[in-house]
Protein backbone atom coordinates (compact mmCIF):
# COMPACT_ATOMS: atom_id res chain seq x y z
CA UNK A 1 4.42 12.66 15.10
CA UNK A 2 3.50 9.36 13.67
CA UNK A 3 3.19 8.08 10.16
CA UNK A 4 -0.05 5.24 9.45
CA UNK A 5 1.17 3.53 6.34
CA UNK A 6 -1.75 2.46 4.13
CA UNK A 7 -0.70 0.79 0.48
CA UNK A 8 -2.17 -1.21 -2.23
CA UNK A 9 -5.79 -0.87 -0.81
CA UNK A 10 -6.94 -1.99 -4.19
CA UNK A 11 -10.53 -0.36 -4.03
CA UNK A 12 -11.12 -2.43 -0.86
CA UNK A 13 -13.68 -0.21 1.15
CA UNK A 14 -14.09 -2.42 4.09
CA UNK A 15 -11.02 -2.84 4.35
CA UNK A 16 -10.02 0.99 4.42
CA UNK A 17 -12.46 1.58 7.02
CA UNK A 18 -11.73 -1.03 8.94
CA UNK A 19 -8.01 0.63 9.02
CA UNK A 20 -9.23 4.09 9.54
CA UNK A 21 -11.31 3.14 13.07
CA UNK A 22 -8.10 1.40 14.28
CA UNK A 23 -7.28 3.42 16.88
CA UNK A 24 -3.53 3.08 16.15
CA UNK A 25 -4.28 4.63 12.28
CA UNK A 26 -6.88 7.19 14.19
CA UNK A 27 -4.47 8.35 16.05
CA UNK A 28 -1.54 8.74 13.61
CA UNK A 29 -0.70 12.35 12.95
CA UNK A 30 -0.53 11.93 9.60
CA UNK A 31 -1.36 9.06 6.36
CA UNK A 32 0.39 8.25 3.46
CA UNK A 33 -1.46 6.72 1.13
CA UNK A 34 1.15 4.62 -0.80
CA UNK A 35 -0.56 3.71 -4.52
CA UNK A 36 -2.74 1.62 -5.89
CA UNK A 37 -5.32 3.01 -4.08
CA UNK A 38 -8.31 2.90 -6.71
CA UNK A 39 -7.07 0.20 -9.04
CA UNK A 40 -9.97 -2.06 -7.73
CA UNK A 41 -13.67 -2.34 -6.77
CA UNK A 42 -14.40 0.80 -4.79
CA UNK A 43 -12.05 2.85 -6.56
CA UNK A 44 -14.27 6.21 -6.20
CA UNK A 45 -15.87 5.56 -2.68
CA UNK A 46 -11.99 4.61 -1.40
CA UNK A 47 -10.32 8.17 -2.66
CA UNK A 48 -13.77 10.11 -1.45
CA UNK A 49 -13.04 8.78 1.96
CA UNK A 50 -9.39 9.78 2.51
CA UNK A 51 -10.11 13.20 0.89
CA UNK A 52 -12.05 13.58 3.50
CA UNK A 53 -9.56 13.87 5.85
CA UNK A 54 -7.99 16.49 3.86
CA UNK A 55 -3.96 17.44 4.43
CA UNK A 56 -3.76 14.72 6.98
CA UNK A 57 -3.04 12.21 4.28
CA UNK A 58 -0.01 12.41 1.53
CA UNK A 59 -1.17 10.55 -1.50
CA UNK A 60 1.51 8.61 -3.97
CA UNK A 61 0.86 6.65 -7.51
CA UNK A 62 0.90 3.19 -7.77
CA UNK A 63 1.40 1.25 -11.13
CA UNK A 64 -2.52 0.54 -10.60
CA UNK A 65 -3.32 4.34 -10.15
CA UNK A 66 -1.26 5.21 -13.07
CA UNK A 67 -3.00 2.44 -15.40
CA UNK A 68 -6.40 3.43 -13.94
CA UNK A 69 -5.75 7.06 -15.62
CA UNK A 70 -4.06 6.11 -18.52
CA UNK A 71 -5.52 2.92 -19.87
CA UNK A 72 -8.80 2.28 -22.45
CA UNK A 73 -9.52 -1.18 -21.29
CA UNK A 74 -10.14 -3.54 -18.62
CA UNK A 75 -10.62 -2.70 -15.05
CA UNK A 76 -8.22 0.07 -15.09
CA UNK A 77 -11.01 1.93 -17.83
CA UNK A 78 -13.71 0.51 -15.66
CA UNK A 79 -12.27 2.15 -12.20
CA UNK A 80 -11.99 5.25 -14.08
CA UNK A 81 -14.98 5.33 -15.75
CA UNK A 82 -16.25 5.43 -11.75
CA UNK A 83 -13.80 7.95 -10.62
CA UNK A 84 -15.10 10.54 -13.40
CA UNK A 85 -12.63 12.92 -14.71
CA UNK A 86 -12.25 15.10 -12.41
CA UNK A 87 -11.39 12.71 -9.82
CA UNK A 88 -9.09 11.30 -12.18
CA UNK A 89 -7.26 13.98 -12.89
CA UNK A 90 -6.18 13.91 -9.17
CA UNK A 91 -4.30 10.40 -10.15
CA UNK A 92 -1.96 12.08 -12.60
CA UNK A 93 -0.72 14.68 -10.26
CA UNK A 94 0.43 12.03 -7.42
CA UNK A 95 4.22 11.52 -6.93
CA UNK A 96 6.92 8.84 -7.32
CA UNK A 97 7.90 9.03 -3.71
CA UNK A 98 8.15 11.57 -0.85
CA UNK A 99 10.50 12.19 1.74
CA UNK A 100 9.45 12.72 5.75
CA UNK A 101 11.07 13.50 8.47
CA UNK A 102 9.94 10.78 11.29
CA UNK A 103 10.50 11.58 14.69
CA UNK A 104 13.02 9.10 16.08
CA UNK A 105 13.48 7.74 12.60
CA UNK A 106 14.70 11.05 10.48
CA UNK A 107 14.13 10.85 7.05
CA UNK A 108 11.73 8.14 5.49
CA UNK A 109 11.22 7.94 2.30
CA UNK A 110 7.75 6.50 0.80
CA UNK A 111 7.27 5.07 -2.40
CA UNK A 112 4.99 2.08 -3.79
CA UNK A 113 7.26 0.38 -5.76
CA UNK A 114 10.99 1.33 -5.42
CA UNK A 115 11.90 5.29 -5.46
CA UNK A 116 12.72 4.88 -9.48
CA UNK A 117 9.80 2.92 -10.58
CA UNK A 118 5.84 2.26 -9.66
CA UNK A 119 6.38 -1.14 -10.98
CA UNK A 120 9.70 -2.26 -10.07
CA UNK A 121 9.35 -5.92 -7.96
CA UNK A 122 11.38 -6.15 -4.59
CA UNK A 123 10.46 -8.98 -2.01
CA UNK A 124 12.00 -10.60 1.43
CA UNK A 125 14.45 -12.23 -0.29
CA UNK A 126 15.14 -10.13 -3.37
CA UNK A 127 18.98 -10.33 -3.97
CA UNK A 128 21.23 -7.48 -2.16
CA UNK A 129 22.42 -6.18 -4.60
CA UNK A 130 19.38 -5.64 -6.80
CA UNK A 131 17.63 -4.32 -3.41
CA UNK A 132 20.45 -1.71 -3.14
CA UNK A 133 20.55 -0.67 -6.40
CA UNK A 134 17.34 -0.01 -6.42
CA UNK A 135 17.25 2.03 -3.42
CA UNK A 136 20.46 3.91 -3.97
CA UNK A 137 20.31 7.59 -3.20
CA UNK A 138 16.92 6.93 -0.84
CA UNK A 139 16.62 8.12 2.72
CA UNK A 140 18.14 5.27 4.91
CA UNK A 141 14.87 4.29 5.71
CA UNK A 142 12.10 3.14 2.92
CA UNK A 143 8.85 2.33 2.91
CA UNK A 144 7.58 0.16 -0.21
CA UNK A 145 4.12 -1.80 -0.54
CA UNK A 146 3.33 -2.93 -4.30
CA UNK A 147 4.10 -6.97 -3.92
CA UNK A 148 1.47 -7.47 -1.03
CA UNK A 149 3.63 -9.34 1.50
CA UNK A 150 5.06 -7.45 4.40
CA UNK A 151 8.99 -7.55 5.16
CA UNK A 152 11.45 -6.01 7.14
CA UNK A 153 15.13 -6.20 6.18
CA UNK A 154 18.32 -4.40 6.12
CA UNK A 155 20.43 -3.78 3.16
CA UNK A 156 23.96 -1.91 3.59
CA UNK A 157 23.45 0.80 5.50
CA UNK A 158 19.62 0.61 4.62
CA UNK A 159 16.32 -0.43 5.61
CA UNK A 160 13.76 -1.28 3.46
CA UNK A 161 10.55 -2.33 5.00
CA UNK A 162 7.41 -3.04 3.11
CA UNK A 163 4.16 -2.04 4.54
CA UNK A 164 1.87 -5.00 2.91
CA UNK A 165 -0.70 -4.74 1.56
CA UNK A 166 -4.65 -3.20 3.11
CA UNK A 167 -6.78 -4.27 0.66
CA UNK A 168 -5.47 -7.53 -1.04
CA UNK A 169 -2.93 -8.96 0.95
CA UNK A 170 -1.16 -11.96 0.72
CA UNK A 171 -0.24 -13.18 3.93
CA UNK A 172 -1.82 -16.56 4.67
CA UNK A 173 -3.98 -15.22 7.17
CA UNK A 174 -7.49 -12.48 6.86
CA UNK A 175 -6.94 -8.60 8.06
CA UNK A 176 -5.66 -5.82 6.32
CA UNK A 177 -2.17 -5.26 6.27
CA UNK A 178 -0.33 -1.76 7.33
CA UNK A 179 2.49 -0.01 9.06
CA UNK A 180 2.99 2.24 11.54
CA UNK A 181 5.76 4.42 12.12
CA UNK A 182 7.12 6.81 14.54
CA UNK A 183 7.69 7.37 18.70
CA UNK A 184 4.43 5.12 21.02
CA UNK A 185 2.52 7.39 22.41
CA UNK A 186 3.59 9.00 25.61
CA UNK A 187 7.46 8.30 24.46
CA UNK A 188 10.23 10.29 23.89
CA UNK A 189 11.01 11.17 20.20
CA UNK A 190 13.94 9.29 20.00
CA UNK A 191 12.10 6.72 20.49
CA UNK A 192 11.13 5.80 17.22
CA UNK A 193 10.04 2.54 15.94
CA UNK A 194 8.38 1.02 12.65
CA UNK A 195 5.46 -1.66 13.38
CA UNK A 196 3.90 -3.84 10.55
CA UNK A 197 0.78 -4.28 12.07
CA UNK A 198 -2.86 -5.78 11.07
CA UNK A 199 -6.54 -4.97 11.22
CA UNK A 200 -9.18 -7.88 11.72
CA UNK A 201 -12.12 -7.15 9.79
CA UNK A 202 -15.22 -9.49 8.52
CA UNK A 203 -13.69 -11.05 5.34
CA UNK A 204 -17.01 -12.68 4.15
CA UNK A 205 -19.12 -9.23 4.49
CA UNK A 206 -16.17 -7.58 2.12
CA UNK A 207 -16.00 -10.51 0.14
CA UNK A 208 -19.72 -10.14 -0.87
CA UNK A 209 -19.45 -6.17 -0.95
CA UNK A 210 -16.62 -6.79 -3.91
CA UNK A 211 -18.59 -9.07 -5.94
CA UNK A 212 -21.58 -6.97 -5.47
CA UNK A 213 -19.75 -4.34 -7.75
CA UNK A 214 -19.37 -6.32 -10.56
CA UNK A 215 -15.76 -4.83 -11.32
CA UNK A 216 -14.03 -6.86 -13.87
CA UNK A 217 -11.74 -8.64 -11.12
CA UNK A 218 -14.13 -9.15 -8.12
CA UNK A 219 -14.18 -12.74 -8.31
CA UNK A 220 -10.45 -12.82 -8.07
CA UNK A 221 -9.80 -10.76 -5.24
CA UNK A 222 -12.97 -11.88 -3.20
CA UNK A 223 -11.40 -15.29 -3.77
CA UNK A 224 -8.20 -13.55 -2.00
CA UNK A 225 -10.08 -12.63 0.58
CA UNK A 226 -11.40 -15.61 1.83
CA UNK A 227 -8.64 -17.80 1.40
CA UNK A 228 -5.60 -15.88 1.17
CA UNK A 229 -2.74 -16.18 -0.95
CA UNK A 230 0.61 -17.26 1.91
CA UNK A 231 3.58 -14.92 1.63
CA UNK A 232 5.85 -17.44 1.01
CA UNK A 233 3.64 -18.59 -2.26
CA UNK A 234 3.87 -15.02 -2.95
CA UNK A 235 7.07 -14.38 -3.05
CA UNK A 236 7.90 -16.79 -4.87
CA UNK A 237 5.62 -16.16 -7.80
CA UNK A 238 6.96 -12.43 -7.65
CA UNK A 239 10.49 -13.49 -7.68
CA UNK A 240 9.93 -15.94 -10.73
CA UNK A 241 7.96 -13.07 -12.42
CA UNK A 242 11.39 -10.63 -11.45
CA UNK A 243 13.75 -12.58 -12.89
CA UNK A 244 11.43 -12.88 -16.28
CA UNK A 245 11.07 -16.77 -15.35
């Protein structure tokens, strides 16, 4: 069995379909979609299209997916005025985090943020101590997204790898950003490996699509898209924002 992990796609439709014609995501046994799925310009056409694929994909909340059914105002009101309410009311039900067993990899456990909070900050260089704390009591593998840079780093006896991000990423360079866990194909289950990987697609053509849309923050992530934030500026806004700098 492998895993295709798919976070923060941020209403990105290109992007999403770029990921899903991969042929390493196509071929994945299984998706977890790992929030902040529809906090952004495609909001309804982006859930649509992995409820499509029906029990294939897991689905978690994001901070943006929580706003997007909770708030009055902004984009999160304008997403979910596009969603409708019963499409909406599919937001509220998502979890925290799940646990899955991974061949080669035992138990994973996915969550956007950290496995207490959909908001909670963690980056590459995130102090031990805070990273363990807020992992305690996790699988000894987790899979984050939510600050839009991928990492993979050990902490104690843990690993905490973020996926980056699909839809908004901020990693110096165009593609959408995802990870991909479990035994290659044709390998033995023990075998087991996690892969942050990334899928080319035309930025300027999804650039256009997003402004086309006229969602309250197109301009800002079509900006993204074109010339992309660096990880290391990133991170280093995130960890000033942590800290309450």
């Amino acid at each position: 069995m492998r895993v295709a992990a798919l976070y923060d796609v941020h209403g990105n439709l290109p992007a999403l379909e770029a990921v899903l014609a991969d042929p390493r995501c196509a071929s994945a046994d299984a998706i977890v979609s790992g929030g902040d799925l529809v906090a952004g310009p495609m909001p309804r056409e982006c859930l649509e299209r992995l409820l499509s694929l029906g029990e294939r994909v897991v689905f978690l909340r994001g901070n943006g997916d929580r706003e997007v059914a909770e708030r009055d105002d902004g984009p999160s009101a304008w997403c979910r005025e596009r969603l409708g309410p019963e499409l909406t009311e599919r937001l509220r039900s998502w979890p925290l985090a799940v646990e899955r067993e991974v061949p080669g990899l035992g138990a994973v456990t996915f969550c956007h943020a950290t496995p207490r909070s959909d908001e909670e900050i963690l980056t590459r260089v995130t102090p031990e101590a805070d990273v363990a704390e807020a992992v305690a009591g996790a699988s000894r593998l987790v899979v984050v997204g939510h600050t839009h840079v991928q990492f993979d780093r050990r902490v104690g006896a843990t690993r905490v790898v973020n996926a980056g991000s699909v839809g908004w990423p901020y990693e110096g360079r165009h593609g959408a950003y995802w990870a991909l866990l479990g035994p290659p194909r044709g390998s033995e289950p023990q075998g087991g490996r996690v892969e942050l990987v990334a899928t080319g697609y035309p930025a300027a053509a999804a650039a256009e699509a997003v402004r086309a849309t006229c969602y309250p923050l197109a301009e800002d992530l079509a900006a993204n898209l074109l010339s992309p934030y660096t990880a290391d500026e990133a991170t280093e806004e995130l960890e000033a924002r942590r800290r309450g700098a």
